[in-house]
C-alpha atoms as a PDB file:
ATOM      1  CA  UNK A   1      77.467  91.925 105.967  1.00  0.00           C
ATOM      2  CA  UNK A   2      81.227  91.888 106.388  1.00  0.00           C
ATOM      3  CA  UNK A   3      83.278  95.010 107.197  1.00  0.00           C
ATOM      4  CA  UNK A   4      86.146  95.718 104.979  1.00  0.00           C
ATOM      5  CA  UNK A   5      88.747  98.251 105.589  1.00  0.00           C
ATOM      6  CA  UNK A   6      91.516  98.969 103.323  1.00  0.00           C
ATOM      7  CA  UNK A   7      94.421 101.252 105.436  1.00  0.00           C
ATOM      8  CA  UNK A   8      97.450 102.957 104.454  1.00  0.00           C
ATOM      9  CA  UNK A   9      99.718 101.780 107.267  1.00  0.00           C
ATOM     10  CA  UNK A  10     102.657 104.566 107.487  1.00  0.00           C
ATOM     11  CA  UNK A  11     106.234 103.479 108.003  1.00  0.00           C
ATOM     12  CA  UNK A  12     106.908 102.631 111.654  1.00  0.00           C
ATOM     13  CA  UNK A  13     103.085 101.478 112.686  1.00  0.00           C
ATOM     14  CA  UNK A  14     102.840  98.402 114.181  1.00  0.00           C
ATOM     15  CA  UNK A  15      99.589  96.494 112.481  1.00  0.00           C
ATOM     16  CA  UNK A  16      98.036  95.999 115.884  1.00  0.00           C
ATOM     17  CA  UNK A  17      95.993  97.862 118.373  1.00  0.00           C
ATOM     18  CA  UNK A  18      97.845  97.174 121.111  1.00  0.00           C
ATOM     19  CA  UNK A  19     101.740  97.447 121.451  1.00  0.00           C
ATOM     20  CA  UNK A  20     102.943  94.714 124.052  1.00  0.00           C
ATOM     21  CA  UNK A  21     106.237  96.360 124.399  1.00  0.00           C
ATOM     22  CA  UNK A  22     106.781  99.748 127.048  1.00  0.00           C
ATOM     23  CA  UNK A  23     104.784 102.401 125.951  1.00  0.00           C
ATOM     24  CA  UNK A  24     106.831 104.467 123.338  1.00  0.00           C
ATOM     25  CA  UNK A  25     106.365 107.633 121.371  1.00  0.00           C
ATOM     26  CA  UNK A  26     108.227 106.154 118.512  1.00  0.00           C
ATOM     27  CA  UNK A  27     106.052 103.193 117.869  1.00  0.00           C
ATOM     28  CA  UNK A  28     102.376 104.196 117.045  1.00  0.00           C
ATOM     29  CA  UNK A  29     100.070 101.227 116.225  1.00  0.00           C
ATOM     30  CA  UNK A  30      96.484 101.035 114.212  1.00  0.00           C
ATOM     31  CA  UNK A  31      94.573 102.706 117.357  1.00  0.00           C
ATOM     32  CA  UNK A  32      96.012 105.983 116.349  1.00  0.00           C
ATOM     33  CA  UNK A  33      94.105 105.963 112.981  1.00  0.00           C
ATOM     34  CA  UNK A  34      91.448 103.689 113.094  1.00  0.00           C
ATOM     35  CA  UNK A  35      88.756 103.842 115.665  1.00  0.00           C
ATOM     36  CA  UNK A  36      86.421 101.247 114.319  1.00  0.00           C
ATOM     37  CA  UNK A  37      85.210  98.615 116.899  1.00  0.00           C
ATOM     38  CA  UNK A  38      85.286  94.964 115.986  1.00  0.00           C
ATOM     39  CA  UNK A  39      87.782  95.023 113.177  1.00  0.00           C
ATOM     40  CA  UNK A  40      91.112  93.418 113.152  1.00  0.00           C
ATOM     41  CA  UNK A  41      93.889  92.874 110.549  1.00  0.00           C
ATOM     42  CA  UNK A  42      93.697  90.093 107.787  1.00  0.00           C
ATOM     43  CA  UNK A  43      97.663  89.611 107.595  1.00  0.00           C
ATOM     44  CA  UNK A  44     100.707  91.760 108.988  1.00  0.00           C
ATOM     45  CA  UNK A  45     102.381  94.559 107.671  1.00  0.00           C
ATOM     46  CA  UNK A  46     105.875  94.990 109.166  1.00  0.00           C
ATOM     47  CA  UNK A  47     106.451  98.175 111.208  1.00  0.00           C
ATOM     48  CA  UNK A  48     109.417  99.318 108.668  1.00  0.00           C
ATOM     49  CA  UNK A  49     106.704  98.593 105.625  1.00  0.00           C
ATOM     50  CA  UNK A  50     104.060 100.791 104.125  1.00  0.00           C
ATOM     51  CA  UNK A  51     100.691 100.104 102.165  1.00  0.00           C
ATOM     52  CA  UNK A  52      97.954  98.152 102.123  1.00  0.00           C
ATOM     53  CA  UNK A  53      96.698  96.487 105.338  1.00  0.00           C
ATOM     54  CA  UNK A  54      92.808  94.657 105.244  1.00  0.00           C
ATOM     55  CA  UNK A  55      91.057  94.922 108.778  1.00  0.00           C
ATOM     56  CA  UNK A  56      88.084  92.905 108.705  1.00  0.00           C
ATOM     57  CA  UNK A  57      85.488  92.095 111.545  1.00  0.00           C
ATOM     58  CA  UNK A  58      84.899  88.827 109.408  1.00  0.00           C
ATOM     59  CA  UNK A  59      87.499  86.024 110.714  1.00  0.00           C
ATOM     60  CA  UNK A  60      86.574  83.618 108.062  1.00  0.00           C
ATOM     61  CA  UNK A  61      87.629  86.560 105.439  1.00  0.00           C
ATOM     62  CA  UNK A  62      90.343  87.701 107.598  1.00  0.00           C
ATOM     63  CA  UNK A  63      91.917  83.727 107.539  1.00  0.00           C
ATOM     64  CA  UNK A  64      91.751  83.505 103.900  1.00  0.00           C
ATOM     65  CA  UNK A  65      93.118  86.807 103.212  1.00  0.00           C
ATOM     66  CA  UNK A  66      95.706  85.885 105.788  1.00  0.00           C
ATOM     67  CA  UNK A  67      96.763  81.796 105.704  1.00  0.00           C
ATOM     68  CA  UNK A  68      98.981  80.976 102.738  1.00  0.00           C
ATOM     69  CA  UNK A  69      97.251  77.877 102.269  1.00  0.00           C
ATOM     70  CA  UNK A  70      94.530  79.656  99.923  1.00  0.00           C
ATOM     71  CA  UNK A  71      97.554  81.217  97.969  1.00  0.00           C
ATOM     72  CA  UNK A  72      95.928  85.029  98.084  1.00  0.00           C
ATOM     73  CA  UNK A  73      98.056  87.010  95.732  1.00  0.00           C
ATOM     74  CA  UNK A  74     100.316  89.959  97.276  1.00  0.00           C
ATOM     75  CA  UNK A  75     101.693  92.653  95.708  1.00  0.00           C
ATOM     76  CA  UNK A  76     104.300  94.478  96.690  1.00  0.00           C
ATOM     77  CA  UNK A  77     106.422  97.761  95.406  1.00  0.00           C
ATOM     78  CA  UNK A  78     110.199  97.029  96.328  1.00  0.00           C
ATOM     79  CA  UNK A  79     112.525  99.745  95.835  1.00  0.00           C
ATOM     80  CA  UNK A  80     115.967  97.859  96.097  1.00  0.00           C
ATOM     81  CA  UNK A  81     119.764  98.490  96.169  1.00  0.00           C
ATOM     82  CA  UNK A  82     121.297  97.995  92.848  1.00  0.00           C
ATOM     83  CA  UNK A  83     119.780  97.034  89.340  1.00  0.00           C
ATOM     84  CA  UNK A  84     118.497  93.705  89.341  1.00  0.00           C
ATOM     85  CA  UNK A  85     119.586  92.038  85.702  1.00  0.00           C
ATOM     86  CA  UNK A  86     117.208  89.713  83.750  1.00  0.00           C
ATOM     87  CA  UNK A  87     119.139  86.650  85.778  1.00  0.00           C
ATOM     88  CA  UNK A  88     117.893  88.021  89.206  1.00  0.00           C
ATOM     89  CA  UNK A  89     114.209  88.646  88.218  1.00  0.00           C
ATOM     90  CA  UNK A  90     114.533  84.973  86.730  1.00  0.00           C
ATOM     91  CA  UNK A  91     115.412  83.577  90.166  1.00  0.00           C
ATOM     92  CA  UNK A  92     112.818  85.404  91.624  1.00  0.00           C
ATOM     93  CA  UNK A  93     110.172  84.275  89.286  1.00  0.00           C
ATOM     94  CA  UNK A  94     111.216  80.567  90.366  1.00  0.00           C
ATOM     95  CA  UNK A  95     111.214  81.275  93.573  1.00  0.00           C
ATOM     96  CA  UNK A  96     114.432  81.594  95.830  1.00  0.00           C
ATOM     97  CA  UNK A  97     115.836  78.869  98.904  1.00  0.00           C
ATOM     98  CA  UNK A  98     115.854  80.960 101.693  1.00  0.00           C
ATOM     99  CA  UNK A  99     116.681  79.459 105.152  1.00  0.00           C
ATOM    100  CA  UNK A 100     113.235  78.429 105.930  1.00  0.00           C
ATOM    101  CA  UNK A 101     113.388  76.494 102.705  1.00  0.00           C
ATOM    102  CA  UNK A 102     112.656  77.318  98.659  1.00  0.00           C
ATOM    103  CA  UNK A 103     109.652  80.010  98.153  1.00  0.00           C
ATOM    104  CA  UNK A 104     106.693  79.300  95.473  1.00  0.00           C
ATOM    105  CA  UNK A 105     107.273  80.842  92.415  1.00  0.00           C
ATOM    106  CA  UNK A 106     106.672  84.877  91.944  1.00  0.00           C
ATOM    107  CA  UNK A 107     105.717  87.327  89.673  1.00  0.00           C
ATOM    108  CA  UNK A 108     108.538  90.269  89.390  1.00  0.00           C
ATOM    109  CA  UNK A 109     109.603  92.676  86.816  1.00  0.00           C
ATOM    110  CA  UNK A 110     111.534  96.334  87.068  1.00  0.00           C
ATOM    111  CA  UNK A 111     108.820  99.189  87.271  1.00  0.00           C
ATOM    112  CA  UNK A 112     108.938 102.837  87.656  1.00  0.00           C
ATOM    113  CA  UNK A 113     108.803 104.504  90.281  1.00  0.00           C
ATOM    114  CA  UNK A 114     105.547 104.167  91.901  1.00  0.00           C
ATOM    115  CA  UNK A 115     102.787 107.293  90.654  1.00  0.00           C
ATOM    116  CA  UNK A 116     102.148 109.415  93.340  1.00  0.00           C
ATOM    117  CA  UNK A 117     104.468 108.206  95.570  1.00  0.00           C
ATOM    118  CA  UNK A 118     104.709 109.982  99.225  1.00  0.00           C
ATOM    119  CA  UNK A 119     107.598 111.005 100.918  1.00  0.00           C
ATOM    120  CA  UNK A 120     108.521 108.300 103.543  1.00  0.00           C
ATOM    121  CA  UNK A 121     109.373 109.477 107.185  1.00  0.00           C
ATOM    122  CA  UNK A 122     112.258 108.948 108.207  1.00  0.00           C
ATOM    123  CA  UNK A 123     113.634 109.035 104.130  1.00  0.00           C
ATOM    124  CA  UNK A 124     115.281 106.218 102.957  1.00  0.00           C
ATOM    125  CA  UNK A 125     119.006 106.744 102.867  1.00  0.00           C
ATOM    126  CA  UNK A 126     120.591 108.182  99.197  1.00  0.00           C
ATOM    127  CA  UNK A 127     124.164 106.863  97.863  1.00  0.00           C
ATOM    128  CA  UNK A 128     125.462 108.703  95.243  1.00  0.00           C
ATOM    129  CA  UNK A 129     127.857 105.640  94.465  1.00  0.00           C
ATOM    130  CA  UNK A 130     124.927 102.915  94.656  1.00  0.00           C
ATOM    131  CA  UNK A 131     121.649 103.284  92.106  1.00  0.00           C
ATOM    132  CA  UNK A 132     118.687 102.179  93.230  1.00  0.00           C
ATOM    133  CA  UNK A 133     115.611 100.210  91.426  1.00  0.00           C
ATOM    134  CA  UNK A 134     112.061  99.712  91.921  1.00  0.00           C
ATOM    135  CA  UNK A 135     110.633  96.669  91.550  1.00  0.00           C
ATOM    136  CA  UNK A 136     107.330  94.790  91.025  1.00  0.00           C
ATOM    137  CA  UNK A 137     106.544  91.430  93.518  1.00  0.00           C
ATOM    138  CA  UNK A 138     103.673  89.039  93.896  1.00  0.00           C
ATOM    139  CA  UNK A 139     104.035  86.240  96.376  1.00  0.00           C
ATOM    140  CA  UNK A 140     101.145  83.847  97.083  1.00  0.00           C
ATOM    141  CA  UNK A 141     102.957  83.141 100.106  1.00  0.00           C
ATOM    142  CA  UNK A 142     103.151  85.376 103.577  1.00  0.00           C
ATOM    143  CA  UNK A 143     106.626  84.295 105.392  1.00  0.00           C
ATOM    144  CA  UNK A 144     107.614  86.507 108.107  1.00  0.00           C
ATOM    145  CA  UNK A 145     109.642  89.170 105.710  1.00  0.00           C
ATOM    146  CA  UNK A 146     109.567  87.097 102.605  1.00  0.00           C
ATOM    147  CA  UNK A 147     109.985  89.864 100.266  1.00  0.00           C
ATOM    148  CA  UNK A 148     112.677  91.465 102.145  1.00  0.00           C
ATOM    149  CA  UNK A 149     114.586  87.902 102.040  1.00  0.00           C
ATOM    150  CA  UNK A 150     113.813  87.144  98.697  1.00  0.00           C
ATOM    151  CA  UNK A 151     115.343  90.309  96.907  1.00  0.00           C
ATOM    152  CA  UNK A 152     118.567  90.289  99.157  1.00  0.00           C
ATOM    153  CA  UNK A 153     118.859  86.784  98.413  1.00  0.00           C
ATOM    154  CA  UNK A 154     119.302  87.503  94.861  1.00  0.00           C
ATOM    155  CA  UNK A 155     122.015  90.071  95.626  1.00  0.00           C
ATOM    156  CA  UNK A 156     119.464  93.723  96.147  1.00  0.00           C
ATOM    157  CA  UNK A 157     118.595  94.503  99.585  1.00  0.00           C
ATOM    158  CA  UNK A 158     115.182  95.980 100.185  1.00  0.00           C
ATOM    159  CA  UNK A 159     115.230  99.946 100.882  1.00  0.00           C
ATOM    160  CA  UNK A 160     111.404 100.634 100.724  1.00  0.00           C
ATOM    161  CA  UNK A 161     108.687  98.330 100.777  1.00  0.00           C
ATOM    162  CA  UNK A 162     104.906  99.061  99.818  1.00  0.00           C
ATOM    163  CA  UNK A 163     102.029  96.629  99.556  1.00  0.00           C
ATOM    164  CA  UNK A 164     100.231  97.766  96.863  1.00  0.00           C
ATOM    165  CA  UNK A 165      97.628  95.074  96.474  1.00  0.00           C
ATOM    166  CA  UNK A 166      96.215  92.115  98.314  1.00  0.00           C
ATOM    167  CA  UNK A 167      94.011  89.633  96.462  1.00  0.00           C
ATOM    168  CA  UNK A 168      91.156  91.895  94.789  1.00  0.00           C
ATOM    169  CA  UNK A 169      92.148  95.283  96.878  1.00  0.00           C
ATOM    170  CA  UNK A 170      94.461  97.808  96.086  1.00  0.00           C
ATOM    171  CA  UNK A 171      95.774 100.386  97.544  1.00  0.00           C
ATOM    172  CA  UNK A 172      94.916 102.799  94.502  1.00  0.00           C
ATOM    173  CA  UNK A 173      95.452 106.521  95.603  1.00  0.00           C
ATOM    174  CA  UNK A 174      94.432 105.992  98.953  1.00  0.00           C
ATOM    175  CA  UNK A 175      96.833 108.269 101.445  1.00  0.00           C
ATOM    176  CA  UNK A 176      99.289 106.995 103.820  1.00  0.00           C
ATOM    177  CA  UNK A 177      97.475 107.179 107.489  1.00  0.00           C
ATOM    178  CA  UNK A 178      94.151 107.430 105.786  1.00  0.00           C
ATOM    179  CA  UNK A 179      91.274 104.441 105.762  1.00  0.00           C
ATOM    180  CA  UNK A 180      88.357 103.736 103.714  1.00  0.00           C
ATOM    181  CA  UNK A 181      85.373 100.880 103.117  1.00  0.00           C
ATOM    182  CA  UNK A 182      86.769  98.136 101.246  1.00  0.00           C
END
């Protein structure tokens, strides 16, 4: 039987074991909270994003979860810069041409503030001059910081970014640093 993990990767963790770089105190990775032999990460989570990361010790599981040929839904809490207008979510729900070429098509809409959302560490910076809006994202696709692209190339840069769900997992009320059985 497969092991599933579902982790709450804090801001600043690199989703690896092992950091390749110089050994610094600034840049933790998964070894820090996870001491589970055999299990590796289905996917990346960037080290300035938070939420959901799958470790699996299955590598047929962890490829599906992970190759955007099988089109495994992602979900992801953006808070951006700005208010995005109907016209912006539109493009987004097309899909966007990004230098890498056009993205697949997307779910998005404007959403509350995330319930039961944690402080992040360092805080995100405040403007009094510039609002700031969460959003809903699903991508089927897993470009090396797609979302991040995709809502700056429709005129709101990403601020915060939280996977909240991958495929059938979610991250639910699960604590940032914490782990459970998926």
């Amino acid at each position: 039987m497969s092991r599933i993990i579902l982790f709450n990767k804090p801001w600043g963790v690199l989703s690896q074991f092992t950091d390749d770089g110089p050994p610094r105190p600034d840049r933790q990775t998964l070894a820090a909270y996870i001491n589970v032999p055999g299990v590796y990460p289905a996917g990346r989570l960037d080290r300035d994003s938070e939420g959901l990361l799958i470790l699996t010790d299955d590598g047929r599981l962890q490829a599906k979860i992970a190759n955007p040929k099988y089109k495994s839904p992602k979900t992801y809490w953006a808070q951006v810069e700005g208010v995005p207008d109907d016209a912006a979510l539109d493009a987004l729900r097309r899909g966007v041409t990004l230098k890498d070429g056009p993205t697949r098509p997307a779910r998005a809409r404007r959403m509350d503030e995330p319930p039961g959302l944690w402080p992040r560490n360092p805080p995100v910076r405040y403007r009094k001059s510039v609002p700031d809006t969460w959003i809903e994202l699903t991508i089927t696709e897993g470009r090396n910081r797609q979302v991040r692209r995709m809502t700056a190339a429709v005129g709101h840069p990403t601020l915060r970014l939280i996977r909240a769900r991958v495929g059938r997992w979610e991250l639910g009320d699960l604590p940032p640093g914490e782990w459970r059985d998926g």
